[in-house]
Protein backbone atom coordinates (compact mmCIF):
# COMPACT_ATOMS: atom_id res chain seq x y z
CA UNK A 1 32.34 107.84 44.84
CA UNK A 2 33.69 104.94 47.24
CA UNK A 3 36.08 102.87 45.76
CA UNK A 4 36.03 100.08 47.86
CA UNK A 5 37.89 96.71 47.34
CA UNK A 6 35.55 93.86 48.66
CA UNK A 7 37.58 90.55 48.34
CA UNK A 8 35.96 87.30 48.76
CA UNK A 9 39.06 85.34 49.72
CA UNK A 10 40.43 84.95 52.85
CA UNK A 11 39.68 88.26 54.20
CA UNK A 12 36.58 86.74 55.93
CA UNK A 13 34.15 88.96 54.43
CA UNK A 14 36.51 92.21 56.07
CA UNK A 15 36.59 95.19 53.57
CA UNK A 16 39.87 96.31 52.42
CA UNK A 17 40.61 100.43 51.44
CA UNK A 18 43.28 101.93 49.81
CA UNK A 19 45.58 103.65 52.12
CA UNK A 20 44.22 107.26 50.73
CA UNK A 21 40.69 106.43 51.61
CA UNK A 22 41.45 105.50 54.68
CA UNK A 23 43.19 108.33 55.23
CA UNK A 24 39.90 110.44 54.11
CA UNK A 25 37.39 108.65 56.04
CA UNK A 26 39.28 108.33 59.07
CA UNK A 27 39.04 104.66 58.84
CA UNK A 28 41.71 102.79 60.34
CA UNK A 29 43.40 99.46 59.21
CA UNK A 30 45.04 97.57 61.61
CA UNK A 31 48.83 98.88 60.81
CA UNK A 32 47.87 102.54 61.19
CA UNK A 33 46.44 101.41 64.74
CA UNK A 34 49.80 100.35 65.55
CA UNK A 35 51.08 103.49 64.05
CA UNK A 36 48.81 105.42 66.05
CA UNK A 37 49.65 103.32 69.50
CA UNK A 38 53.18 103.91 68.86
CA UNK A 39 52.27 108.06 68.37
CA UNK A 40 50.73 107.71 71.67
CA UNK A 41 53.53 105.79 73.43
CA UNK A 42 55.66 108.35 71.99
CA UNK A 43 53.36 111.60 73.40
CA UNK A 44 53.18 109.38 76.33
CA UNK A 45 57.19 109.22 76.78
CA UNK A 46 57.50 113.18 76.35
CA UNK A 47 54.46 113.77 78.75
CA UNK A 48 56.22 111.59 81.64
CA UNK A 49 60.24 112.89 80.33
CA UNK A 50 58.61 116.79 80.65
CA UNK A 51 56.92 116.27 84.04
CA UNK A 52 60.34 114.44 85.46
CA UNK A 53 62.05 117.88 83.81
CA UNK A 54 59.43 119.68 85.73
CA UNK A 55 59.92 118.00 89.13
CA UNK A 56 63.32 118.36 88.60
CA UNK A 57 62.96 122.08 88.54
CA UNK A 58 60.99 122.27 91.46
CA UNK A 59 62.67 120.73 94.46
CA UNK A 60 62.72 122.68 97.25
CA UNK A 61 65.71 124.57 99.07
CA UNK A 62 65.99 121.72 101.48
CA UNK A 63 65.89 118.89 98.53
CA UNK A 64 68.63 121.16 96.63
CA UNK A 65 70.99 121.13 99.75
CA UNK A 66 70.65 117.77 100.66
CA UNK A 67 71.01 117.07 96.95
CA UNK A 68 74.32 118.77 97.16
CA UNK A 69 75.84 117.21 99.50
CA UNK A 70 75.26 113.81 98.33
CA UNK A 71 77.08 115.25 95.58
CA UNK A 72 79.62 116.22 97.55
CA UNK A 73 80.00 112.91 99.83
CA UNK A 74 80.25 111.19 96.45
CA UNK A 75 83.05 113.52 95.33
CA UNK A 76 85.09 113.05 98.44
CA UNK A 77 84.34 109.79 98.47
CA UNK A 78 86.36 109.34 94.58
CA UNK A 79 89.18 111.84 95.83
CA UNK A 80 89.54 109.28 98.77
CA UNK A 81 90.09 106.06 96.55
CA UNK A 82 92.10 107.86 94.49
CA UNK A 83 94.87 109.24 97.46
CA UNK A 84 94.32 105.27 99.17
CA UNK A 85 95.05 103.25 95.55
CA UNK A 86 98.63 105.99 94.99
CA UNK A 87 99.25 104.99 99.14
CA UNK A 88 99.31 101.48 98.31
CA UNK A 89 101.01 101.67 95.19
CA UNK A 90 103.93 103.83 97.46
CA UNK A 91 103.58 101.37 100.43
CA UNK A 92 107.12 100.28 102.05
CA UNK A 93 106.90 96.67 103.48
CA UNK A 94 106.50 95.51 106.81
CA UNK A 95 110.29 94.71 107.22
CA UNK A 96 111.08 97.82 106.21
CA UNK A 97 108.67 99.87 108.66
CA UNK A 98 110.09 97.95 111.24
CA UNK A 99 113.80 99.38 111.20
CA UNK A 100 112.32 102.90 111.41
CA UNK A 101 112.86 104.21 114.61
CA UNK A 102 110.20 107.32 116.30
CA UNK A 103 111.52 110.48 116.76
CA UNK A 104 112.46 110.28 120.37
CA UNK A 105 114.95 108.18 120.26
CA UNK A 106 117.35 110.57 118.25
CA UNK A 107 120.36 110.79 120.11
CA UNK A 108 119.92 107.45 122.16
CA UNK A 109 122.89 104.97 122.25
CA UNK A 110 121.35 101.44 122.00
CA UNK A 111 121.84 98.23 124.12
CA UNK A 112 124.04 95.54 122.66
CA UNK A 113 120.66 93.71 122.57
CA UNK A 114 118.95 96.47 120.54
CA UNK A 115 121.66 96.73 118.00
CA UNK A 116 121.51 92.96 117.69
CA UNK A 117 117.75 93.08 117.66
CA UNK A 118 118.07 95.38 114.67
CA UNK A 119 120.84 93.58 112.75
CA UNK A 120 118.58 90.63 112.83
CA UNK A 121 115.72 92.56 111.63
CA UNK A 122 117.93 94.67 108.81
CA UNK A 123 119.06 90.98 107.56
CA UNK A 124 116.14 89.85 107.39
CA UNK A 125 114.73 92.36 105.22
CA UNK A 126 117.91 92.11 102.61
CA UNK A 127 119.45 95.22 103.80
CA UNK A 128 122.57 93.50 105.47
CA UNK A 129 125.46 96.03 105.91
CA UNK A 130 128.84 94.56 106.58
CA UNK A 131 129.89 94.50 109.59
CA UNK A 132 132.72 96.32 109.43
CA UNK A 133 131.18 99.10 107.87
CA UNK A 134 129.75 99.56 110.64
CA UNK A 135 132.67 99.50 112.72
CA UNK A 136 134.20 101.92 110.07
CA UNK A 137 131.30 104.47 110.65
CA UNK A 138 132.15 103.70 114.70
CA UNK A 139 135.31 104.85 114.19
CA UNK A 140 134.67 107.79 111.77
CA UNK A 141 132.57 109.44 114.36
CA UNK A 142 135.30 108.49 117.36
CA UNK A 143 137.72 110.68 115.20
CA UNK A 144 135.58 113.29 114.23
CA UNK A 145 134.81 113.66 118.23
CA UNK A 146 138.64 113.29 118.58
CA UNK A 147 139.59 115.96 116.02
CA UNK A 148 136.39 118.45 117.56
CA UNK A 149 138.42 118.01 120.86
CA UNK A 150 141.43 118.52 119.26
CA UNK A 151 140.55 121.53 117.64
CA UNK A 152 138.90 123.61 120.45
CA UNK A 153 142.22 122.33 122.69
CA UNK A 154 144.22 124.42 119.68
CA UNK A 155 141.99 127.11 119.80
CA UNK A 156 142.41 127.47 124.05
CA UNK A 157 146.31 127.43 123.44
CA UNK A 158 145.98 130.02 120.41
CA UNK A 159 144.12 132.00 123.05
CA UNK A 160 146.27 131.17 126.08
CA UNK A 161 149.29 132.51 124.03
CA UNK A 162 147.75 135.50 122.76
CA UNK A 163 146.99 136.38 125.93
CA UNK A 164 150.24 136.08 126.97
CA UNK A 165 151.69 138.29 124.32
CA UNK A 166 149.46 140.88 125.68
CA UNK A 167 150.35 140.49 129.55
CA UNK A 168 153.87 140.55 128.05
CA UNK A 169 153.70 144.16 126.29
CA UNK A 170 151.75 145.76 129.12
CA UNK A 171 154.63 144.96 131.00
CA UNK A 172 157.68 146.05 128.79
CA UNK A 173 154.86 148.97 128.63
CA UNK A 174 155.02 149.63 132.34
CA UNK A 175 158.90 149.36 132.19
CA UNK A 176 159.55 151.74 129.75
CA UNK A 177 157.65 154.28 131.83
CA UNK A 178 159.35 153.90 134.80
């Protein structure tokens, strides 16, 4: 009941099946043994991608943690570029920095030198006020002083006259009881 196909060509005296009889004998050609390498490379690939599933699953306490924080170091690590590139992007210039002055020196008058030290610098980074703008402000402040002094002088003599309003009717009080 073999059908067999014998060829006497080039086959070099190999017997060819159909694929069916093959198939029924269990004989293999040469393209179902690469099908069947390729199976196995396949059961192979699942095998090794179930046991890395599997190893996954099983690290220890210690393993998770210190997986964790990697995790985290890598997190905080992105968060960090991301606040350093907006910095840069909001970054004032050197010149700029430089005409800042610290907290402590609120309140300080400055030498003729350190005014001229910071003209220089304020030109130099293209933020040149004129001059007498400056002497404008100078003078803005001299009257506010001025009118602040003036005022509270106003406000002794409102007092000063009140006061003597009231040492005036104590007295025309006194007289009228005598």
């Amino acid at each position: 009941k073999k059908k067999s196909k014998k060829s006497s060509s080039d086959d070099g005296g190999k017997v060819q099946l159909s694929a069916e009889l093959q198939r029924q004998l269990g004989v293999e050609s040469v393209d179902s043994e690469e099908a069947r390498r390729a199976q196995k490379a396949q059961r192979a690939k699942k095998k090794a991608a179930a046991e890395k599933a599997e190893k996954k699953k099983k690290l220890s306490a210690k393993q998770r943690k210190r997986l964790a924080k990697i995790r985290e170091r890598k997190a905080k690590d992105e968060r960090r570029k991301a606040i350093l590139a907006k910095l840069a992007q909001n970054q004032t210039n050197q010149k700029t920095l430089e005409l800042l002055r610290g907290s402590g020196r609120v309140g300080q008058k400055d030498t003729l030198k350190q005014r001229l030290k910071r003209e220089f610098k304020k030109r130099k980074a293209g933020l040149v006020v004129d001059e007498d703008g400056e002497r404008r402000s100078e003078l803005m402040q001299r009257k506010q002083r001025a009118s602040l002094e003036d005022i509270q002088e106003e406000e002794e003599e409102v007092e000063e006259e009140e006061e003597a309003q009231e040492q005036e009717e104590q007295e025309e009080e006194e007289q009228e009881e005598q």
